[in-house]
N, C-alpha and C. Protein backbone atom coordinates (compact mmCIF):
# COMPACT_ATOMS: atom_id res chain seq x y z
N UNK A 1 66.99 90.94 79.22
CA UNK A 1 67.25 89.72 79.91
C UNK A 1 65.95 89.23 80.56
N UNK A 2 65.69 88.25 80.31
CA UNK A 2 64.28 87.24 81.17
C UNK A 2 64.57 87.41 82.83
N UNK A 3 63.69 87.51 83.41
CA UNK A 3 64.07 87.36 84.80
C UNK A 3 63.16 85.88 84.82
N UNK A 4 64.18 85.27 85.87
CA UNK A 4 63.81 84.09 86.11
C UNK A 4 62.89 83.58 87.72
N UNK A 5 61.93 82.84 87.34
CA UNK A 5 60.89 82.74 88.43
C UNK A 5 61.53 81.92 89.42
N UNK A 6 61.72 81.84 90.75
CA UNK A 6 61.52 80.29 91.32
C UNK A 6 60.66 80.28 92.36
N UNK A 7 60.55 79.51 92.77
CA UNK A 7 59.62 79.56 94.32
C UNK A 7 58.18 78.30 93.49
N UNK A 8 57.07 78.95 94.16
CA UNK A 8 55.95 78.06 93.84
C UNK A 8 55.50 79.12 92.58
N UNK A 9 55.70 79.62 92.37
CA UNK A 9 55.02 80.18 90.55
C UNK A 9 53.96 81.06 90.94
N UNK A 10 53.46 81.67 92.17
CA UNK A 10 52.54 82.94 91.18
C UNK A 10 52.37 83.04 92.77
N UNK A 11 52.31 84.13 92.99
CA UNK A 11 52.00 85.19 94.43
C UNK A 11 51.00 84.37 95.18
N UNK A 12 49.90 84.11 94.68
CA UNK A 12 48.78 83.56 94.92
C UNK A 12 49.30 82.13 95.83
N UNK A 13 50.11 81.73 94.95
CA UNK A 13 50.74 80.08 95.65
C UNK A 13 51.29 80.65 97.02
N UNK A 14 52.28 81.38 96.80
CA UNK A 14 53.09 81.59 98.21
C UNK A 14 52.14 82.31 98.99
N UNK A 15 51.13 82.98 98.59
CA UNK A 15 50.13 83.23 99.91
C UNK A 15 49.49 81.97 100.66
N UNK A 16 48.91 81.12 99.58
CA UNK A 16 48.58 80.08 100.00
C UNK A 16 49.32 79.20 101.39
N UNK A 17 50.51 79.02 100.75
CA UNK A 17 51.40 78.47 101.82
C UNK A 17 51.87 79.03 103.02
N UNK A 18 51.78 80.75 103.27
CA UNK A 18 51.77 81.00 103.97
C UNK A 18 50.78 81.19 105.06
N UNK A 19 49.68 81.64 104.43
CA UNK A 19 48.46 81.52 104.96
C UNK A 19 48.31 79.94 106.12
N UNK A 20 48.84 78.70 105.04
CA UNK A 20 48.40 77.27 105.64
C UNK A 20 49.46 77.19 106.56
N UNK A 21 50.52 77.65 106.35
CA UNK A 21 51.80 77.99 107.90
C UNK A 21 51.31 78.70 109.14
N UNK A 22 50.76 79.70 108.83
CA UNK A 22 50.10 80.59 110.00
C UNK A 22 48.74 79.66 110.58
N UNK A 23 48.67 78.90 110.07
CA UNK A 23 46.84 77.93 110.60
C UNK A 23 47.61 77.20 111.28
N UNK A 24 48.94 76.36 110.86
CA UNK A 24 49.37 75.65 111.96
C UNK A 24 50.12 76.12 112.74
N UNK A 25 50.33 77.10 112.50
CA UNK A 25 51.35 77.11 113.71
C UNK A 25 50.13 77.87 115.09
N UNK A 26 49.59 78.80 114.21
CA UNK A 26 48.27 79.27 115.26
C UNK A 26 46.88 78.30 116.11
N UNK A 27 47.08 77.13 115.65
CA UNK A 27 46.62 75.85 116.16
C UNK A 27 46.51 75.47 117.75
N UNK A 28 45.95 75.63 118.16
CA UNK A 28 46.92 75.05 119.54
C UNK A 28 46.73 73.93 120.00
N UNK A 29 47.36 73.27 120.74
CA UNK A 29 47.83 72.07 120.93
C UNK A 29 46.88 71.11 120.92
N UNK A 30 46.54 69.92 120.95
CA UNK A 30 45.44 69.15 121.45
C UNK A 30 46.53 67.68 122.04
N UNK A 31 46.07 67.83 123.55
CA UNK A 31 46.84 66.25 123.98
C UNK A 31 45.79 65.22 124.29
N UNK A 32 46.07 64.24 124.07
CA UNK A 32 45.01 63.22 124.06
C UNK A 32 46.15 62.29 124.68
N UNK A 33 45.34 61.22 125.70
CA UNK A 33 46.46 60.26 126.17
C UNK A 33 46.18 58.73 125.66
N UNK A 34 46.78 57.72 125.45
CA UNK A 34 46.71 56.48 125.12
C UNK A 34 47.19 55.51 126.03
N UNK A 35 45.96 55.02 127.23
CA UNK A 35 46.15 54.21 128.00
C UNK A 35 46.51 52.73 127.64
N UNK A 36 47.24 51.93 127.98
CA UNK A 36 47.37 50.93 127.65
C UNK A 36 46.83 49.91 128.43
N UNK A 37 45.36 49.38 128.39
CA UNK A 37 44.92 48.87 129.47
C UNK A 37 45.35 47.50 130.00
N UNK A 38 45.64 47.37 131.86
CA UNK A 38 46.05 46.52 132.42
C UNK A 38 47.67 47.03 132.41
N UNK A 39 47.90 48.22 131.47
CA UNK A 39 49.73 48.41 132.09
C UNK A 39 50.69 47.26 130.98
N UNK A 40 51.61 46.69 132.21
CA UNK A 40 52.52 46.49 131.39
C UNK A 40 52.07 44.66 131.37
N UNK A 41 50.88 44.23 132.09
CA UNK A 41 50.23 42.84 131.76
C UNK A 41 49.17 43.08 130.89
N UNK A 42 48.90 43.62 130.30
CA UNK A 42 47.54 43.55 128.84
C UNK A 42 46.49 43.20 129.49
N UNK A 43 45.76 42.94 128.48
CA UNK A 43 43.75 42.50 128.55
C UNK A 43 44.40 41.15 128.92
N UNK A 44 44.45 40.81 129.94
CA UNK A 44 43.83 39.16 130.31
C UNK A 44 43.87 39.15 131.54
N UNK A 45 43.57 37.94 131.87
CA UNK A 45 43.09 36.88 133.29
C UNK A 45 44.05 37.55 134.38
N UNK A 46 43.18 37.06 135.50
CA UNK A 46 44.09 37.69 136.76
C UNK A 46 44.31 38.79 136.83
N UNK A 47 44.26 40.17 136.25
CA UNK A 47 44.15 41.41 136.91
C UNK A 47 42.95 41.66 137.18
N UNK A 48 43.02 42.90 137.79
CA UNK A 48 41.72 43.52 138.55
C UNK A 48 41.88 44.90 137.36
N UNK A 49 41.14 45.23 136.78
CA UNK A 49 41.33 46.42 135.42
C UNK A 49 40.45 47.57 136.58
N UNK A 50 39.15 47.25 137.60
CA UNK A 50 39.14 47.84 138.47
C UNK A 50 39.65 48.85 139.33
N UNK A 51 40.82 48.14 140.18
CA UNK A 51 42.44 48.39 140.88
C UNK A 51 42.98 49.44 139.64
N UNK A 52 43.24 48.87 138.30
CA UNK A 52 44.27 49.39 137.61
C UNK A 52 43.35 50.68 137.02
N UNK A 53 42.39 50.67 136.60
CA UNK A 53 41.70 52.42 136.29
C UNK A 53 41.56 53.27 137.39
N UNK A 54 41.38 52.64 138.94
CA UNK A 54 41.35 53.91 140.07
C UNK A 54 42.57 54.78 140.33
N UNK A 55 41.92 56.06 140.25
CA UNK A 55 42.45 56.67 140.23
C UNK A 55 43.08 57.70 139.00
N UNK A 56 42.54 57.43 137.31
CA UNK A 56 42.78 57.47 136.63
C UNK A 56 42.02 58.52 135.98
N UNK A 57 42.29 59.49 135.26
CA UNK A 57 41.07 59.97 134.43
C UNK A 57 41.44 59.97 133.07
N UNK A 58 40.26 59.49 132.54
CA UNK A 58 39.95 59.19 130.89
C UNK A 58 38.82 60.29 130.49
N UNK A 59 39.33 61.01 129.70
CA UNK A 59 39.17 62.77 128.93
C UNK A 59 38.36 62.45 127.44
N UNK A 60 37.64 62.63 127.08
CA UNK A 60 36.71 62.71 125.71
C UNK A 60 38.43 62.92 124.60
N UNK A 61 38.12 61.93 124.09
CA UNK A 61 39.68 62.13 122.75
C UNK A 61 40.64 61.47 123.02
N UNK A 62 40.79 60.65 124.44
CA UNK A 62 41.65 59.79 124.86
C UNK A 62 41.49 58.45 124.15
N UNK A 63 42.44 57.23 124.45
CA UNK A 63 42.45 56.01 123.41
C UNK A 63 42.59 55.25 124.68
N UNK A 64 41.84 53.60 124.26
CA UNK A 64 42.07 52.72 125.44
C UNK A 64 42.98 51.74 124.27
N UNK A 65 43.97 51.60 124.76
CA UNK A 65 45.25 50.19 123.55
C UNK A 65 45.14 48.76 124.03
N UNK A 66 44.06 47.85 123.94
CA UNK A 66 44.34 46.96 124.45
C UNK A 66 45.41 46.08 123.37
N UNK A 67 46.01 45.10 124.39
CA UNK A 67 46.78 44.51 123.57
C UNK A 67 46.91 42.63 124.59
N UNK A 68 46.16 41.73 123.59
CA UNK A 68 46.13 40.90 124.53
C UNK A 68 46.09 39.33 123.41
N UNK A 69 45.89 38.03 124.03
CA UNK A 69 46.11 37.09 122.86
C UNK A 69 44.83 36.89 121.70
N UNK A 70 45.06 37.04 120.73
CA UNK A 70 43.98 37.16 119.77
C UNK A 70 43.23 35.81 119.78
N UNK A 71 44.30 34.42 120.04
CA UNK A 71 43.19 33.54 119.98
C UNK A 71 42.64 33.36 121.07
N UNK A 72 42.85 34.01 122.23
CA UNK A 72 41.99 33.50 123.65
C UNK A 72 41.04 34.23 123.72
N UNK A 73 41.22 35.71 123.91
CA UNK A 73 40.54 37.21 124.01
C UNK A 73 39.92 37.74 123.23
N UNK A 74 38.74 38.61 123.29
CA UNK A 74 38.69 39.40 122.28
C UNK A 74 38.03 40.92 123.04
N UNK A 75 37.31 41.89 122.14
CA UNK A 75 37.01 43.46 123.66
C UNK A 75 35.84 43.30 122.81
N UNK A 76 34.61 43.48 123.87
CA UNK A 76 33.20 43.70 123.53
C UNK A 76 32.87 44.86 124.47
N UNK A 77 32.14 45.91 124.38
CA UNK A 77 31.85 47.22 124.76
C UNK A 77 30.22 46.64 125.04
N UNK A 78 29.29 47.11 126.36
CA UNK A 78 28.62 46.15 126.75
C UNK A 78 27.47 47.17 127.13
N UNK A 79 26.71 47.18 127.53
CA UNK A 79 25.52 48.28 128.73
C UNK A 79 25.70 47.50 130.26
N UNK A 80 25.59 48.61 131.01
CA UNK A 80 25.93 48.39 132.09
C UNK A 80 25.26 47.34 132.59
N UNK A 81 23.65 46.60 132.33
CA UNK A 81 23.56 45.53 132.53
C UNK A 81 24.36 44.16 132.19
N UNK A 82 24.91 44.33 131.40
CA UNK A 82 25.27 42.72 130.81
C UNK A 82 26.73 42.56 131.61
N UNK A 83 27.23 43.88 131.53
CA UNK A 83 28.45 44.26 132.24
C UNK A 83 28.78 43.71 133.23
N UNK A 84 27.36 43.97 134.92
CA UNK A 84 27.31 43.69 135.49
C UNK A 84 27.41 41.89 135.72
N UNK A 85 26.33 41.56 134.82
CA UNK A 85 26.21 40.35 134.52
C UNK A 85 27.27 39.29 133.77
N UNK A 86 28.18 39.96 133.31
CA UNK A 86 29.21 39.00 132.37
C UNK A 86 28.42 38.49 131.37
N UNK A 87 27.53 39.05 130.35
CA UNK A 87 26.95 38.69 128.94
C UNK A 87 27.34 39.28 127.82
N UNK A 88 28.09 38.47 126.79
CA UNK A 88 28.07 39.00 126.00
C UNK A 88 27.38 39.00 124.88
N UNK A 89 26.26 38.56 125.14
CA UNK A 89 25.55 37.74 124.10
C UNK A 89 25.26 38.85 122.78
N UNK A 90 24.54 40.49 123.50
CA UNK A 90 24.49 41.53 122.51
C UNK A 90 25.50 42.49 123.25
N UNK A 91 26.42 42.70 122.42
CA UNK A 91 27.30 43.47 122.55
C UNK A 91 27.15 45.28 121.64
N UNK A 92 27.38 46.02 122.35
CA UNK A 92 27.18 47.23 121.30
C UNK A 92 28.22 47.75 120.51
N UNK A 93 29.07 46.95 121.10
CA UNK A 93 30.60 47.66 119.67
C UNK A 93 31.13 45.81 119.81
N UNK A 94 31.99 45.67 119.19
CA UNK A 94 33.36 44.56 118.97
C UNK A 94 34.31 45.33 118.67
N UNK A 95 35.19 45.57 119.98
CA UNK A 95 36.47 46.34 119.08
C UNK A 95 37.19 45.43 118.97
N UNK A 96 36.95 43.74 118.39
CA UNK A 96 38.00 43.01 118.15
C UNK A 96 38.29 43.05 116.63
N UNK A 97 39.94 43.50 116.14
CA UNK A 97 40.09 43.17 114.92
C UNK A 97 40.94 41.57 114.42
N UNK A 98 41.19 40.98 115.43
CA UNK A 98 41.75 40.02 115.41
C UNK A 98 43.71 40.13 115.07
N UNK A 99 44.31 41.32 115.46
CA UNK A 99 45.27 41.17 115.65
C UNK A 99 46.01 41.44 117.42
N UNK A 100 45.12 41.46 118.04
CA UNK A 100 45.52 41.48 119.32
C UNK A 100 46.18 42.65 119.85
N UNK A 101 46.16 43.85 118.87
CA UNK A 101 46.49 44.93 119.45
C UNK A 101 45.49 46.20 118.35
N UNK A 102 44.14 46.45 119.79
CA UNK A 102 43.13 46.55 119.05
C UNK A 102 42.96 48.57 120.07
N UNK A 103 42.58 49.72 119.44
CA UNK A 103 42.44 50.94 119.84
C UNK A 103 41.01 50.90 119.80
N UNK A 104 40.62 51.67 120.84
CA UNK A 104 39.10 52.32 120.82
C UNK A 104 39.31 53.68 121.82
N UNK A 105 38.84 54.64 120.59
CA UNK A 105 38.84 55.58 120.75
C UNK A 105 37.51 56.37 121.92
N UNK A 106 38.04 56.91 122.70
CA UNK A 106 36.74 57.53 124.01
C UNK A 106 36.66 58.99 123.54
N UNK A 107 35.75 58.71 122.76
CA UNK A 107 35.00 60.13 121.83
C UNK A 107 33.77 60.63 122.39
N UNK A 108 33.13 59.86 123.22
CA UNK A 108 32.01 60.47 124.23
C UNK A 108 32.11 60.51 125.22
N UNK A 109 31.86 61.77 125.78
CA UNK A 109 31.74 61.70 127.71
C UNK A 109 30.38 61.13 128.14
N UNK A 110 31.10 59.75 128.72
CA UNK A 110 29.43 58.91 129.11
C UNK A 110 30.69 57.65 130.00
N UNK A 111 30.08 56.83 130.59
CA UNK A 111 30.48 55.30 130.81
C UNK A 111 30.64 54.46 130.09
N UNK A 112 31.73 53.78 130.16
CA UNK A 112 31.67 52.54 128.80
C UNK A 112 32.23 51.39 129.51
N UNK A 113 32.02 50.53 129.36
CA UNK A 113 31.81 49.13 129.53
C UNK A 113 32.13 48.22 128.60
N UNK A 114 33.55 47.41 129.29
CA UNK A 114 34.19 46.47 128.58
C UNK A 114 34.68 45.51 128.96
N UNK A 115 34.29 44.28 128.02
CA UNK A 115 34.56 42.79 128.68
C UNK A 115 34.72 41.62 127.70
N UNK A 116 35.59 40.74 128.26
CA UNK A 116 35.63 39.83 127.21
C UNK A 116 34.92 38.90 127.17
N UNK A 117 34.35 38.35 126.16
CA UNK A 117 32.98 37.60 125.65
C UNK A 117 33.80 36.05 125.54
N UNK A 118 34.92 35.96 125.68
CA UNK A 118 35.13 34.21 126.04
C UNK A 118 34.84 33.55 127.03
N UNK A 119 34.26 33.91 128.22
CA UNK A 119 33.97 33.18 128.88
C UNK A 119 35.07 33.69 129.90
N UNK A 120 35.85 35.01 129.81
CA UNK A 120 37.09 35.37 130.55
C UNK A 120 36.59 36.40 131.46
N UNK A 121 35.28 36.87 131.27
CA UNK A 121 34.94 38.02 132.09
C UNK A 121 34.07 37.45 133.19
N UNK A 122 34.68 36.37 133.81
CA UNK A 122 34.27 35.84 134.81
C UNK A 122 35.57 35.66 135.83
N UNK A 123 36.71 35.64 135.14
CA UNK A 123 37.66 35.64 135.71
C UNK A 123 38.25 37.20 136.23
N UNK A 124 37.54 37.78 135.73
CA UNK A 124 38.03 39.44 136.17
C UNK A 124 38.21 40.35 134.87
N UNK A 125 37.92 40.31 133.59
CA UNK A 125 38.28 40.83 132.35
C UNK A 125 37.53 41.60 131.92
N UNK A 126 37.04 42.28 132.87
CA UNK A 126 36.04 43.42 132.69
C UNK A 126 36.67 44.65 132.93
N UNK A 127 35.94 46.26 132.16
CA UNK A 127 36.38 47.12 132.82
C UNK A 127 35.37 48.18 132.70
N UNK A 128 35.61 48.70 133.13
CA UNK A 128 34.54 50.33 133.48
C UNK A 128 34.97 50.96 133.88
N UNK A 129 34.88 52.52 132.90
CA UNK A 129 35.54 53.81 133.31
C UNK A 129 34.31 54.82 132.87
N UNK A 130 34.74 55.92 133.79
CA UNK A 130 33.86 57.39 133.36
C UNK A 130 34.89 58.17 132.39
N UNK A 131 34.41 58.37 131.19
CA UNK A 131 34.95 59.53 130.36
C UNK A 131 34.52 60.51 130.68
N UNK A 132 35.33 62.02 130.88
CA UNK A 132 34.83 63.31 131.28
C UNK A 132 35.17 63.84 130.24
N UNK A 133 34.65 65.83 130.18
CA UNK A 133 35.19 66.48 129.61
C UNK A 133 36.21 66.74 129.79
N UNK A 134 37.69 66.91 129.04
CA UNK A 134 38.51 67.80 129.06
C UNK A 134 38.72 68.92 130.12
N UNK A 135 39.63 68.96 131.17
CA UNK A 135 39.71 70.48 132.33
C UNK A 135 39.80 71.23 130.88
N UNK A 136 39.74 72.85 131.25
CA UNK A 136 39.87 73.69 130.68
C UNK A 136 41.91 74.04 130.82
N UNK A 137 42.21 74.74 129.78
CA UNK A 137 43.67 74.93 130.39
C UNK A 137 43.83 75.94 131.37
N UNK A 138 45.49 75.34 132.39
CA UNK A 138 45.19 76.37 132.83
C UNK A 138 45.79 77.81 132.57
N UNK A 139 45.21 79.06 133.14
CA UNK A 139 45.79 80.07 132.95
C UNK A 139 46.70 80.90 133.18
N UNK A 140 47.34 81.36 132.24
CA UNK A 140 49.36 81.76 132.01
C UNK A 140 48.93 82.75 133.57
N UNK A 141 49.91 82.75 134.66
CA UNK A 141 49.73 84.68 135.07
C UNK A 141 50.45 85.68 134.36
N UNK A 142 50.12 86.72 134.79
CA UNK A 142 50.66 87.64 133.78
C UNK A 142 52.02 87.94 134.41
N UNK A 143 53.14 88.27 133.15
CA UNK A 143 54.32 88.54 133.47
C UNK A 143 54.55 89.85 133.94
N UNK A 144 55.36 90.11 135.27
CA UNK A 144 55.39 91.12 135.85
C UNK A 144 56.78 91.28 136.32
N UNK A 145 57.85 92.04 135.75
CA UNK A 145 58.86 92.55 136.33
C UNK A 145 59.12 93.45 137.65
N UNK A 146 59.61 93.28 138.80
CA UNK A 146 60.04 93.98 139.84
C UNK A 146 59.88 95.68 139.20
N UNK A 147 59.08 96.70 139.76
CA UNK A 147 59.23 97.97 139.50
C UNK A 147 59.04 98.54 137.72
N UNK A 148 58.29 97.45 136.83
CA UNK A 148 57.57 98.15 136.12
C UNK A 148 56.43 97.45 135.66
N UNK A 149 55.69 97.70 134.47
CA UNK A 149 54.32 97.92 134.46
C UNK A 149 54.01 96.39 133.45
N UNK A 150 53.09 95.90 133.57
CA UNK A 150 52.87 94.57 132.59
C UNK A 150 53.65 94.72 131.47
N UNK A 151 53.68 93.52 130.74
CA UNK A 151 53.62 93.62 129.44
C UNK A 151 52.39 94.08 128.65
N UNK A 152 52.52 94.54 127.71
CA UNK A 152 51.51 94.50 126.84
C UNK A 152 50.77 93.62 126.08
N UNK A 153 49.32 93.39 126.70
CA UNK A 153 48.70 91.81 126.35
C UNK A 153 49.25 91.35 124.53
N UNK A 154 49.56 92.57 123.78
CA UNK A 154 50.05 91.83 122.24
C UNK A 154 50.92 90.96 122.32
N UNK A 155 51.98 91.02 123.02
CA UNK A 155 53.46 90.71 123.48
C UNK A 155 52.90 89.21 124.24
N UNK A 156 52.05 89.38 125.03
CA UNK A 156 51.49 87.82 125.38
C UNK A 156 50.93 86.72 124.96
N UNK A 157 50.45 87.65 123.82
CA UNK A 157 49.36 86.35 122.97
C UNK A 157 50.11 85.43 122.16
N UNK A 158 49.41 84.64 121.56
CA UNK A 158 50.19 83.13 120.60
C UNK A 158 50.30 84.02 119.49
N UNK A 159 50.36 84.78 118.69
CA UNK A 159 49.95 85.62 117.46
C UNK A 159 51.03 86.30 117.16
N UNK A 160 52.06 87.23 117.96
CA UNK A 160 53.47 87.07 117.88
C UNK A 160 54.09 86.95 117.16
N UNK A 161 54.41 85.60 117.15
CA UNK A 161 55.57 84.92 116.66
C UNK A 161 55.01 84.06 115.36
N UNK A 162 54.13 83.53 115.22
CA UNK A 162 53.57 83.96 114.07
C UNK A 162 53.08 85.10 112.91
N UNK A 163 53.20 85.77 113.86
CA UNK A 163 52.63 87.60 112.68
C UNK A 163 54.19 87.87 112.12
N UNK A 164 55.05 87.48 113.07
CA UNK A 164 56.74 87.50 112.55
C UNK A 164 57.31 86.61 111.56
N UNK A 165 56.38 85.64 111.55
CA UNK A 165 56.94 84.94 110.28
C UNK A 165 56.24 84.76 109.24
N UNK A 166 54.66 85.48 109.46
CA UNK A 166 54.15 85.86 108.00
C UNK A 166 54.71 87.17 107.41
N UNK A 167 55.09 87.84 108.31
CA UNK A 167 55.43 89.50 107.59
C UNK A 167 57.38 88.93 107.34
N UNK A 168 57.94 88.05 107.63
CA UNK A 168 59.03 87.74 106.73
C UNK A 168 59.26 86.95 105.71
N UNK A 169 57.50 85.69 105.64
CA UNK A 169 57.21 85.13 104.52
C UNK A 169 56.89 85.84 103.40
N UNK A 170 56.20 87.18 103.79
CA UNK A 170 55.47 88.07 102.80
C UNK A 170 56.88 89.00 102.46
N UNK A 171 57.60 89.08 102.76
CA UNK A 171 58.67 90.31 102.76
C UNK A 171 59.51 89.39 101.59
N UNK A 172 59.81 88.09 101.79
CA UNK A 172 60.56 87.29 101.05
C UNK A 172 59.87 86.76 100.14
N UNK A 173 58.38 86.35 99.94
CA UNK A 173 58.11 86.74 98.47
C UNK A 173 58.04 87.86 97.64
N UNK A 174 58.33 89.02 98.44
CA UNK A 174 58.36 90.42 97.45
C UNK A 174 59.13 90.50 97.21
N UNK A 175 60.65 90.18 98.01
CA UNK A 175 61.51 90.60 97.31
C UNK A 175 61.69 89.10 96.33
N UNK A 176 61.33 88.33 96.27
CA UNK A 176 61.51 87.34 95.40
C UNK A 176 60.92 88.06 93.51
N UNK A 177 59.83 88.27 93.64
CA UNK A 177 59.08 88.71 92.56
C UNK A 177 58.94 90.13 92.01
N UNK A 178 59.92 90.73 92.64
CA UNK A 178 60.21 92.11 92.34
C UNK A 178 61.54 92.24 91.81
């Protein structure tokens, strides 16, 4: 009698996949936040973007969402001179794509400087924030039951519960192919 294959077809495959299961799940997290600047009034006139970033921190990997009218507005990223000055004459980025709901990503820890080049960053349509590094996370304490002894740091780590579901991925392709 033929024995019949199923799964992904050759040991090699289902290592593969297990292998790429254990990378994600052993991953750990990355949060990044997506400010929506000005809140629940957008990029335009009459706020203070000032007022609305104090107090705020913007992390290297974070997103600024503006979302504001495409034909009035647009976001020019500036040096702190022109900034100061309301010029947009040389701008160092345009994050305008012309649909009015435009992302720029804060991928460097430095100052950045942003304003709109219509003639609106006189009315207040400017903004400036410090991007920092990332805090570090913080750290688990260790679990300690009333009257006995730690756990054992294996039992604590992320590795676990993953090592448990490669040694039942690997257990269930053997018995698959055997």
């Amino acid at each position: 009698m033929e024995r019949v294959r199923r799964g992904f077809g050759s040991g090699s495959a289902m290592a593969a996949v297990v292998l790429l299961a254990l990378v994600f799940i052993m991953v750990p997290e990355a949060s990044a936040t997506r400010f929506i600047v000005g809140g629940n009034k957008g990029w335009t006139t009459n706020v203070n973007y000032t007022i609305w970033a104090q107090g705020m921190h913007f992390y290297n990997g974070d997103w600024l969402f503006f979302v504001y009218d495409r034909n009035q507005q647009n976001i020019l990223e500036v040096n702190k001179t022109d900034y100061e000055a309301c010029n947009s004459d040389h701008p160092l980025h345009n994050w305008t794509t012309g649909a009015g709901r435009d992302v720029v990503p804060l991928n460097v820890t430095r100052r950045y400087y942003f304003l709109s080049g219509k003639g609106f960053c006189y009315s207040g349509m400017k903004l400036a924030i410090q991007v920092e590094t990332p805090p570090p996370p913080p750290k688990a304490a260790p679990v300690v039951s009333e009257g006995s002894a730690p756990l054992a740091p294996v039992f604590r780590s992320q590795f676990v519960l993953p090592a448990i579901f490669a040694i039942g991925a690997v257990w269930d392709a053997f018995l698959r192919f055997c």
